[in-house]
N, C-alpha and C. Protein backbone atom coordinates (compact mmCIF):
# COMPACT_ATOMS: atom_id res chain seq x y z
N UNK A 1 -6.88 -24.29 271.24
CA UNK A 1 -5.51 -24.41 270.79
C UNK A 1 -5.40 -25.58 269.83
N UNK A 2 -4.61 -25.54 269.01
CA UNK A 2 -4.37 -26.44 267.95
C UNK A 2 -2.73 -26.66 268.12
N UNK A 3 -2.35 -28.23 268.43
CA UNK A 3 -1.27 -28.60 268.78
C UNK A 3 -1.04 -29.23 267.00
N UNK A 4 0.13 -29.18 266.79
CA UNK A 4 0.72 -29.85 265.37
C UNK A 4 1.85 -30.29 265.87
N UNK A 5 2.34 -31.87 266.00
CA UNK A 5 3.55 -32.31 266.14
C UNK A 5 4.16 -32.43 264.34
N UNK A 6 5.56 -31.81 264.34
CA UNK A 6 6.01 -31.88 263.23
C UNK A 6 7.39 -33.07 263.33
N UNK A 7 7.03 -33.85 262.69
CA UNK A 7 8.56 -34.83 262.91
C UNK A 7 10.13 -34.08 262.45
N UNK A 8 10.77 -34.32 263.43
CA UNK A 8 12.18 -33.61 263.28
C UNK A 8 12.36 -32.00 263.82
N UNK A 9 10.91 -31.41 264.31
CA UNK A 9 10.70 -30.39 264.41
C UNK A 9 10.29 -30.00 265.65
N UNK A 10 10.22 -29.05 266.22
CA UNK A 10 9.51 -28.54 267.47
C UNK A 10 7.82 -28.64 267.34
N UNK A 11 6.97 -28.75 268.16
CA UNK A 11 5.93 -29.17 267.83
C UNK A 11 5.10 -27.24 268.06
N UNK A 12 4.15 -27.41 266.97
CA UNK A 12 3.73 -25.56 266.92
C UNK A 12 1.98 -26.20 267.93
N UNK A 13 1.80 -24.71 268.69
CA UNK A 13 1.04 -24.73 269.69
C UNK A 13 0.28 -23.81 269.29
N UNK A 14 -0.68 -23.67 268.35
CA UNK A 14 -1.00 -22.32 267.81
C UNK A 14 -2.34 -21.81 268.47
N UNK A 15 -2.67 -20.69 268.66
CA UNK A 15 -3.93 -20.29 269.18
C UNK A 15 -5.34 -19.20 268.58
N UNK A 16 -3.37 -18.62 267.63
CA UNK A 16 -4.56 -17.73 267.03
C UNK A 16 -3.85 -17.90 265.27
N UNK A 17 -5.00 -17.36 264.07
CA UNK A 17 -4.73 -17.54 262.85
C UNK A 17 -5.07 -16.35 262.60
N UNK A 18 -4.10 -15.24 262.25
CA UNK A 18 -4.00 -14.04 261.22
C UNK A 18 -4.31 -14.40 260.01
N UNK A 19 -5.08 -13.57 259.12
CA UNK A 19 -5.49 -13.58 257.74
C UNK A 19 -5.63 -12.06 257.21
N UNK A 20 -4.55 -11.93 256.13
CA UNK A 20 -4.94 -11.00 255.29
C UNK A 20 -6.19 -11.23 254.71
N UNK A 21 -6.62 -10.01 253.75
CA UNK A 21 -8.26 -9.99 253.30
C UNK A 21 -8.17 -10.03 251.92
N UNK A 22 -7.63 -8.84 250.89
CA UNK A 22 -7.84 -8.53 249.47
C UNK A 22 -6.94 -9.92 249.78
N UNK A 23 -6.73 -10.57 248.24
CA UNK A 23 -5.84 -11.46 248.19
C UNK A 23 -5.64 -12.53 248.29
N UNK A 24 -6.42 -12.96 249.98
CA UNK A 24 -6.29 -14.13 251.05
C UNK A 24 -7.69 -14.56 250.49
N UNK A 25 -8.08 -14.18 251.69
CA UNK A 25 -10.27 -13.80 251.69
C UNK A 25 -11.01 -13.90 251.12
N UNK A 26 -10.58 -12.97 249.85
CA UNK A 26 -11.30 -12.02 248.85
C UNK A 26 -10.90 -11.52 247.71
N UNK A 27 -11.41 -11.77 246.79
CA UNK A 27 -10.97 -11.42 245.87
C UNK A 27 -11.82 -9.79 245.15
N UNK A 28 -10.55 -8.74 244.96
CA UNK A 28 -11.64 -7.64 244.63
C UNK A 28 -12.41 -7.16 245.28
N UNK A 29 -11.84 -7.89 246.87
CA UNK A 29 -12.94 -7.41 247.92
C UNK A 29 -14.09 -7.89 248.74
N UNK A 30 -14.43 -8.75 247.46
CA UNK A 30 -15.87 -10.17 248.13
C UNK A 30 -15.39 -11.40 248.01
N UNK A 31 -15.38 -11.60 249.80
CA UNK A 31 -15.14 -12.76 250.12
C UNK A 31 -15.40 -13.86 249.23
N UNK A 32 -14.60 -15.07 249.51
CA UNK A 32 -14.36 -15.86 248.23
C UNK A 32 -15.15 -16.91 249.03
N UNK A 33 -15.84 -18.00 248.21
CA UNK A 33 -16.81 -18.85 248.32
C UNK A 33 -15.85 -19.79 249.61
N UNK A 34 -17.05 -20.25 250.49
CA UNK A 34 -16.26 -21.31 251.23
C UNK A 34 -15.63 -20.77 252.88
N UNK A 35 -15.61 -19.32 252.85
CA UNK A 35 -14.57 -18.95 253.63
C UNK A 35 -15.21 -19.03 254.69
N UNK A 36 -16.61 -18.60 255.17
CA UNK A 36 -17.39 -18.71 256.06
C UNK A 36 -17.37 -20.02 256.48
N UNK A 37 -17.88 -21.13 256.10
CA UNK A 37 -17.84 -22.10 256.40
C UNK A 37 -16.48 -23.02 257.14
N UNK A 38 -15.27 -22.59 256.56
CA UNK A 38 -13.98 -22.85 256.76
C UNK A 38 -13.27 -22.17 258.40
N UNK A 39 -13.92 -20.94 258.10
CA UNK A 39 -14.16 -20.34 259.77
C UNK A 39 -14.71 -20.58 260.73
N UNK A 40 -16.23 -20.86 260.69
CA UNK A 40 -16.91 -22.05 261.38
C UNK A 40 -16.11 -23.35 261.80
N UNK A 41 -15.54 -23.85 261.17
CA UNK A 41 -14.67 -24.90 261.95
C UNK A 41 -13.37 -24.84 262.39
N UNK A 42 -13.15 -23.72 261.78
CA UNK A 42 -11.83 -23.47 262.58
C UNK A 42 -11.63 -22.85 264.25
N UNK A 43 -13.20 -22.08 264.40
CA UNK A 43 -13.08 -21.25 265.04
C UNK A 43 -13.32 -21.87 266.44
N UNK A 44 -13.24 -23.28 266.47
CA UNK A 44 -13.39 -24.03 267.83
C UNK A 44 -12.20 -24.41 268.07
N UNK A 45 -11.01 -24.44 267.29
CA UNK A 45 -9.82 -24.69 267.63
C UNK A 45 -8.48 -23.44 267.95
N UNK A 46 -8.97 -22.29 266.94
CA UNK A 46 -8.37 -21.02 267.21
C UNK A 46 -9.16 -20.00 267.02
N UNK A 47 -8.68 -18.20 267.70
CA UNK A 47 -8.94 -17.40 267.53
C UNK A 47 -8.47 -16.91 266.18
N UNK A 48 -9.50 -16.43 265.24
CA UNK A 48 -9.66 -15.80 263.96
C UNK A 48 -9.29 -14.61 264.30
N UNK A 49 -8.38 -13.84 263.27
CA UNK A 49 -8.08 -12.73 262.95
C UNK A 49 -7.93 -12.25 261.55
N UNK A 50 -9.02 -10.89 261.36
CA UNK A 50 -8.44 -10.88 259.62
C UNK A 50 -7.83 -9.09 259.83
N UNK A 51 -6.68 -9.17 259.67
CA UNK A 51 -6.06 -7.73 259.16
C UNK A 51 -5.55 -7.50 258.08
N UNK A 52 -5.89 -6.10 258.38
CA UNK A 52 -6.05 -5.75 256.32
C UNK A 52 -5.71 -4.29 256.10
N UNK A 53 -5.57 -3.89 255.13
CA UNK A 53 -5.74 -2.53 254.68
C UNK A 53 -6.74 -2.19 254.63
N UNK A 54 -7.82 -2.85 254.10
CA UNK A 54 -9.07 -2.82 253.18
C UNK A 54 -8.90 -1.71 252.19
N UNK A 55 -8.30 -2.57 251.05
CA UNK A 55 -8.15 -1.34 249.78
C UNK A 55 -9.66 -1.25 248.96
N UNK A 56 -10.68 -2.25 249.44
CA UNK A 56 -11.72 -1.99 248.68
C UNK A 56 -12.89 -1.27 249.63
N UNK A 57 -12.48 -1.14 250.85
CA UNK A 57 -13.43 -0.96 252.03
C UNK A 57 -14.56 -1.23 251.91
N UNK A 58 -14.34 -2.97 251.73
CA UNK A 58 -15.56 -3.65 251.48
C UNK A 58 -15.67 -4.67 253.33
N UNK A 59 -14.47 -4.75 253.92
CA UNK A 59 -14.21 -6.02 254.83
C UNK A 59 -15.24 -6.04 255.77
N UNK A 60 -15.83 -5.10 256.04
CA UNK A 60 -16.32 -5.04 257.54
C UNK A 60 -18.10 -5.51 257.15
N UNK A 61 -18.26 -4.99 255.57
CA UNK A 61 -19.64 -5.51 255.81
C UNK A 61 -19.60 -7.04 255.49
N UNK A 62 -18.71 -7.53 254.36
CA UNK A 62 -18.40 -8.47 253.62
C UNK A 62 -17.87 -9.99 255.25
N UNK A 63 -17.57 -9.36 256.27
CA UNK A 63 -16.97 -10.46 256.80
C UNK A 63 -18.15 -10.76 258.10
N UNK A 64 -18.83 -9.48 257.96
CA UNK A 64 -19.89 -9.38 259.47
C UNK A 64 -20.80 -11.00 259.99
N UNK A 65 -20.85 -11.02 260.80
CA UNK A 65 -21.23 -12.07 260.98
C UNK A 65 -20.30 -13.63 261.80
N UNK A 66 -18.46 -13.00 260.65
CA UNK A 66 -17.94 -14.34 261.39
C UNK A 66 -17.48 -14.52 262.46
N UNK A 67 -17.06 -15.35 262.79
CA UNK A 67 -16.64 -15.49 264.26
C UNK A 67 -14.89 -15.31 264.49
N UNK A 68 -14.08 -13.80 264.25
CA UNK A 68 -13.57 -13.40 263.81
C UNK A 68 -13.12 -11.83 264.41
N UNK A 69 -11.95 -11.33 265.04
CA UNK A 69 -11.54 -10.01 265.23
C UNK A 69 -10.86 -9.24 263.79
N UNK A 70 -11.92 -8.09 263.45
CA UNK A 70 -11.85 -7.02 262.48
C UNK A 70 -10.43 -6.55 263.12
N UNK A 71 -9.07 -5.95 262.34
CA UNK A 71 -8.18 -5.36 262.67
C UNK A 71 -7.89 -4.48 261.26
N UNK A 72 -7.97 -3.17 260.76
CA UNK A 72 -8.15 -2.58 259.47
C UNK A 72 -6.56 -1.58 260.33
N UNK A 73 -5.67 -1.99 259.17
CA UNK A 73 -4.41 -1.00 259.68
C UNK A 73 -4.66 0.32 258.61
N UNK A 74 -3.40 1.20 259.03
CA UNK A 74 -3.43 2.65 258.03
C UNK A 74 -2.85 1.85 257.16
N UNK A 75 -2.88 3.02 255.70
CA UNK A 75 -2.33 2.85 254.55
C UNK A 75 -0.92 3.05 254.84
N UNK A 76 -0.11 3.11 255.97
CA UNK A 76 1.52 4.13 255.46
C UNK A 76 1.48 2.84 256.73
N UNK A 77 2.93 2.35 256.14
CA UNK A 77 3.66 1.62 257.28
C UNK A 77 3.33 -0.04 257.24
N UNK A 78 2.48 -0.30 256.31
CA UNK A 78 1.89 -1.83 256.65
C UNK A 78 2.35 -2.85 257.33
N UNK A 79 3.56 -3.13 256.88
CA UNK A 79 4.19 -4.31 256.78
C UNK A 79 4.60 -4.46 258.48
N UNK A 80 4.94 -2.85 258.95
CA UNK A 80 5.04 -2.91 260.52
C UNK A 80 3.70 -3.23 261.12
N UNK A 81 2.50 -2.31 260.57
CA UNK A 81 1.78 -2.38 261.61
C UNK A 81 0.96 -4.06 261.57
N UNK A 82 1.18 -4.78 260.55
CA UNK A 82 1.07 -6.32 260.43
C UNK A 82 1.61 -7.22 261.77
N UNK A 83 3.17 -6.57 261.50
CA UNK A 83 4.34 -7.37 262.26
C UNK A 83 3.85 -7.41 264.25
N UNK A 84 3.49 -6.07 264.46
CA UNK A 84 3.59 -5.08 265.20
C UNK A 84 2.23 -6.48 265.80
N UNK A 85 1.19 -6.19 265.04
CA UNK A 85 -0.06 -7.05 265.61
C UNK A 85 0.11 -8.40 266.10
N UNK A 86 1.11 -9.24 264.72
CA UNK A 86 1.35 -10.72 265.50
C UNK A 86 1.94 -10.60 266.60
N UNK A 87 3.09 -9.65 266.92
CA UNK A 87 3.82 -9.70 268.26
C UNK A 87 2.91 -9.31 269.45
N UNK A 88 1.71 -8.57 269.05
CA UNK A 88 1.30 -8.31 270.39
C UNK A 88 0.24 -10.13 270.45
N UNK A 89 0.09 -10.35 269.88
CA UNK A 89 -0.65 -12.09 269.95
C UNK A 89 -0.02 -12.58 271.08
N UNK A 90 1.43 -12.78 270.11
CA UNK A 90 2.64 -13.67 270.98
C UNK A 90 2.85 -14.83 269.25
N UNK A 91 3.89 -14.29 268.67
CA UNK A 91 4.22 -14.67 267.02
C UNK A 91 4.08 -16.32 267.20
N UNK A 92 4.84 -16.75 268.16
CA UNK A 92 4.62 -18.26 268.37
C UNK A 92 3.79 -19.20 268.08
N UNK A 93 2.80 -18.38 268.75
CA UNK A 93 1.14 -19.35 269.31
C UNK A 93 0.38 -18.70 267.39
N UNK A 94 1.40 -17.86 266.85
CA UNK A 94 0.40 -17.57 265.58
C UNK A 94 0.72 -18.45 264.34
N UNK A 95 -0.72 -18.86 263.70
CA UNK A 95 -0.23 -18.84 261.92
C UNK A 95 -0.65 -17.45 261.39
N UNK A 96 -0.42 -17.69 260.03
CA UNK A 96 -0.73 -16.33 258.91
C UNK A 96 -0.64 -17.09 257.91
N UNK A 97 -1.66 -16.14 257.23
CA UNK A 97 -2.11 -16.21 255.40
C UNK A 97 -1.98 -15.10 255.60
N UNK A 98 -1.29 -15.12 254.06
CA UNK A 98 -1.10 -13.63 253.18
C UNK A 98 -0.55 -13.85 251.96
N UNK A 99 -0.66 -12.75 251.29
CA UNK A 99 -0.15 -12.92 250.00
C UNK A 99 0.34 -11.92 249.27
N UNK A 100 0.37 -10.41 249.69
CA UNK A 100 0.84 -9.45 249.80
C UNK A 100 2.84 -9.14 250.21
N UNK A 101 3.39 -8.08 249.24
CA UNK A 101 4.73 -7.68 249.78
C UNK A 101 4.08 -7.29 251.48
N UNK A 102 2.95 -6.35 251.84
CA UNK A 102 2.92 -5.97 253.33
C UNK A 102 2.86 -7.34 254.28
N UNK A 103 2.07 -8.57 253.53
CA UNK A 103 2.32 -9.82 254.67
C UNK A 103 3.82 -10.08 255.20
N UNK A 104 4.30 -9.96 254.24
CA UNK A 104 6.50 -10.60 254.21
C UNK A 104 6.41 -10.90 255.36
N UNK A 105 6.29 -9.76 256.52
CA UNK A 105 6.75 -9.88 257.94
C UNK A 105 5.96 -10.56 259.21
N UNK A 106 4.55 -10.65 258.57
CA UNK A 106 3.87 -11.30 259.28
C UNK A 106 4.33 -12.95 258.77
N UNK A 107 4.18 -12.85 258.05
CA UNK A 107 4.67 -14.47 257.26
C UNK A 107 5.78 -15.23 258.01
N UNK A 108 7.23 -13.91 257.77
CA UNK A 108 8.72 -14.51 258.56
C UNK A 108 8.26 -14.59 259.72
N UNK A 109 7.71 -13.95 260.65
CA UNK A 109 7.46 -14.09 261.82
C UNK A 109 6.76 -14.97 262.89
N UNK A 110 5.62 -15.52 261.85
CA UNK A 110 4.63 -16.37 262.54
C UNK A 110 5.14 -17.64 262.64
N UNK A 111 4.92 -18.32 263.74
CA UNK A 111 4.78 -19.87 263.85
C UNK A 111 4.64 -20.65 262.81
N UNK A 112 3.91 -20.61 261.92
CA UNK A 112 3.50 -20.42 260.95
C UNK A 112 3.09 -19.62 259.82
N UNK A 113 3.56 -19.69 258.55
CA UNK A 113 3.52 -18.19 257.64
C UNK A 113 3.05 -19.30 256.33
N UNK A 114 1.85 -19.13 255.95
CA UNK A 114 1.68 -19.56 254.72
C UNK A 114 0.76 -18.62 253.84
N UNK A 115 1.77 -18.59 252.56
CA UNK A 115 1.94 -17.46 251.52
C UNK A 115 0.74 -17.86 250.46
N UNK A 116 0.12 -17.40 249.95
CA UNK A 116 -1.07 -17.67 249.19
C UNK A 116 -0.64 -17.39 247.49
N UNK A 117 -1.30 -18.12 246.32
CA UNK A 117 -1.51 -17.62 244.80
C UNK A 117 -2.38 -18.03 244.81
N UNK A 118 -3.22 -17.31 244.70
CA UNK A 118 -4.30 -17.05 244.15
C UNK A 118 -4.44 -15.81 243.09
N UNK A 119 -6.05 -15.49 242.69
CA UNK A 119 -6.40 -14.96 241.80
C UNK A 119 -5.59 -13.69 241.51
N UNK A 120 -5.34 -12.89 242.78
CA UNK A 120 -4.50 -11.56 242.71
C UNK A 120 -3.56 -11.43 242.81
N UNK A 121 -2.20 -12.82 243.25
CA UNK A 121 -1.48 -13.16 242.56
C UNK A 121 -0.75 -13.01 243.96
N UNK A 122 0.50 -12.99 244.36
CA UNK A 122 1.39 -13.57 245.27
C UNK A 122 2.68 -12.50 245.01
N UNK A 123 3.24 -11.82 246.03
CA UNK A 123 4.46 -10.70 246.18
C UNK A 123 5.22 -11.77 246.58
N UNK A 124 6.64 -11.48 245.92
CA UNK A 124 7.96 -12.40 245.89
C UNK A 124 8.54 -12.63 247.18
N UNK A 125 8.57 -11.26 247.79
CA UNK A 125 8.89 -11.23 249.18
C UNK A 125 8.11 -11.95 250.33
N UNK A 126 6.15 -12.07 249.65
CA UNK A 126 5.80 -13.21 250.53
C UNK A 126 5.90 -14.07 250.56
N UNK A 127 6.28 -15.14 249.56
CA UNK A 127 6.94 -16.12 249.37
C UNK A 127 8.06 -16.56 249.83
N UNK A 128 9.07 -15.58 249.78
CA UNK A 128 10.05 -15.59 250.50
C UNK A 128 10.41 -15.88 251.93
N UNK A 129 9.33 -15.38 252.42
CA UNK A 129 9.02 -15.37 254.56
C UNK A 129 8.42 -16.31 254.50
N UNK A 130 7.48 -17.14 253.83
CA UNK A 130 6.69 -17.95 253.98
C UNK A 130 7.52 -19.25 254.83
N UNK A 131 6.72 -20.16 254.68
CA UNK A 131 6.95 -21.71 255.23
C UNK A 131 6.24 -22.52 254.13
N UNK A 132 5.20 -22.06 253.64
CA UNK A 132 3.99 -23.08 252.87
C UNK A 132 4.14 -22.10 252.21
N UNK A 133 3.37 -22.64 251.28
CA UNK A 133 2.75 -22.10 250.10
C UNK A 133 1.54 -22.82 249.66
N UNK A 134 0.59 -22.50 249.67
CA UNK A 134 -0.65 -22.99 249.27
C UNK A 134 -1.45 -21.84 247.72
N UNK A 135 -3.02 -22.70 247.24
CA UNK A 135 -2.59 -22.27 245.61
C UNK A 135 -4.65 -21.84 246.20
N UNK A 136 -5.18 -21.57 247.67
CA UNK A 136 -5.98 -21.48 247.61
C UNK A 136 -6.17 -21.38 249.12
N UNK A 137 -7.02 -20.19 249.92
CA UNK A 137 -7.10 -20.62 251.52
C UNK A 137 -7.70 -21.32 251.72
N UNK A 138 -8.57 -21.99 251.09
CA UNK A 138 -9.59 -23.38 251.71
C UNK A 138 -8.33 -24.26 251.91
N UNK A 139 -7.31 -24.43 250.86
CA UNK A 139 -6.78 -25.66 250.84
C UNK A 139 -5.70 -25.21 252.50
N UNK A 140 -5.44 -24.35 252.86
CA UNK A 140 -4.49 -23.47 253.80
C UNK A 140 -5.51 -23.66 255.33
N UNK A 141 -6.53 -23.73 254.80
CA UNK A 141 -7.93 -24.05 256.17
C UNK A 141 -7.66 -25.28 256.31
N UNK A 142 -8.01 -25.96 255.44
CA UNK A 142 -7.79 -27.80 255.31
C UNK A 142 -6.61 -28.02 256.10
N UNK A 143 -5.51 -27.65 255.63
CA UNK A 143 -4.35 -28.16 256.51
C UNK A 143 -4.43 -28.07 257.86
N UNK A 144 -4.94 -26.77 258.44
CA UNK A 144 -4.93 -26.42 259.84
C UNK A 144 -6.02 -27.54 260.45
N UNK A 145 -7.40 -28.06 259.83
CA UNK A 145 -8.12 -28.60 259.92
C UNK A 145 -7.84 -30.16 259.87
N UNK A 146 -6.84 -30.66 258.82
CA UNK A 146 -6.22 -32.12 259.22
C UNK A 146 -4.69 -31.84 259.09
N UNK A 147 -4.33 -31.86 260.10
CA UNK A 147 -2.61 -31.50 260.14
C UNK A 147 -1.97 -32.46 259.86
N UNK A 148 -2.55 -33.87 259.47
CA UNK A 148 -1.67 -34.70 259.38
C UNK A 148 -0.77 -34.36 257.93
N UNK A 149 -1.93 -33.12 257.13
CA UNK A 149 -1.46 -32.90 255.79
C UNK A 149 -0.10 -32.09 255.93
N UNK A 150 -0.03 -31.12 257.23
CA UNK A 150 1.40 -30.15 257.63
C UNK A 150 2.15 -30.88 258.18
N UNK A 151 1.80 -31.95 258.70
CA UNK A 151 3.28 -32.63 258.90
C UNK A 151 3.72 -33.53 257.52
N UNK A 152 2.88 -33.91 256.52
CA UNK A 152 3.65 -34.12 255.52
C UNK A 152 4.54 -33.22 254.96
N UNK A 153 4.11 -32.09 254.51
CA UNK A 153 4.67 -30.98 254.06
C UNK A 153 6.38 -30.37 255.08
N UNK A 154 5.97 -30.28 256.53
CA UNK A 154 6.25 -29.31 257.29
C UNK A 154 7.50 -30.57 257.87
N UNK A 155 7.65 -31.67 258.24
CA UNK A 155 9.06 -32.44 258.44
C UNK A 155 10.31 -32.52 257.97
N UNK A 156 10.93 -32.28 259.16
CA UNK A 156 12.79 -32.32 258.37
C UNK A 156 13.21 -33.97 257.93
């Protein structure tokens, strides 16, 4: 578990970290430099999750290895069957990356929702649900990794 006291704020108790893939992850499909490694240390403080569409149905060979639950939703319905997944977690105990219109709801919902730009670029509506905004997931790993950086950001 990863405790974050936020000043002015309720303090977030998180356990598990949702991650979209195209977008988040990957760009075009292959994982983006760094990400492995960034998982490796995360993965002593929370349970990894990457759900996805997989529009390149590249994820499963591209991610094999990490220390990490595969969740590949259908094409029709996303944005529920996203939503649908953090709630069965328990939305609270969750963060999320995404960067997708289908993240929106995982984003509004999570304990944490931070919205990604990167290379494939960022849906308005995820931005919108977000909390953060970060310009890269290493830098979105980093935070979870020294929180003193989310409570700069994250205080009323």
């Amino acid at each position: 578990m990863l405790r974050i006291e936020i000043p002015g704020a309720a303090p977030l108790q998180l356990e598990h970290l949702i991650c979209d893939y195209n977008g988040t992850l990957a760009c075009d499909g292959q994982l983006l430099a760094g990400v492995t490694e960034r998982f490796a240390a995360l993965s002593g403080q929370l349970q990894l999750h990457v759900l996805t569409a997989d529009t390149h149905g590249t994820v499963a060979a591209q991610i094999a290895g990490l220390p990490c639950q595969l969740a590949v939703i259908p094409p029709t319905d996303q944005q529920a069957a996203k939503q649908r997944y953090l709630h069965q977690l328990g939305a609270d105990r969750c963060a999320a990356l995404g960067n997708g219109r289908n993240d929106s709801l995982l984003l509004r919902d999570a304990a944490l929702g931070i919205a990604l730009l990167q290379q494939e670029g960022l849906a308005v509506m995820a931005l919108q649900a977000a909390d953060l905004l970060c310009t890269s997931c290493l830098d979105a790993f980093d935070l979870l990794l020294q929180p003193a950086r989310l409570q700069a950001s994250l205080r009323c």
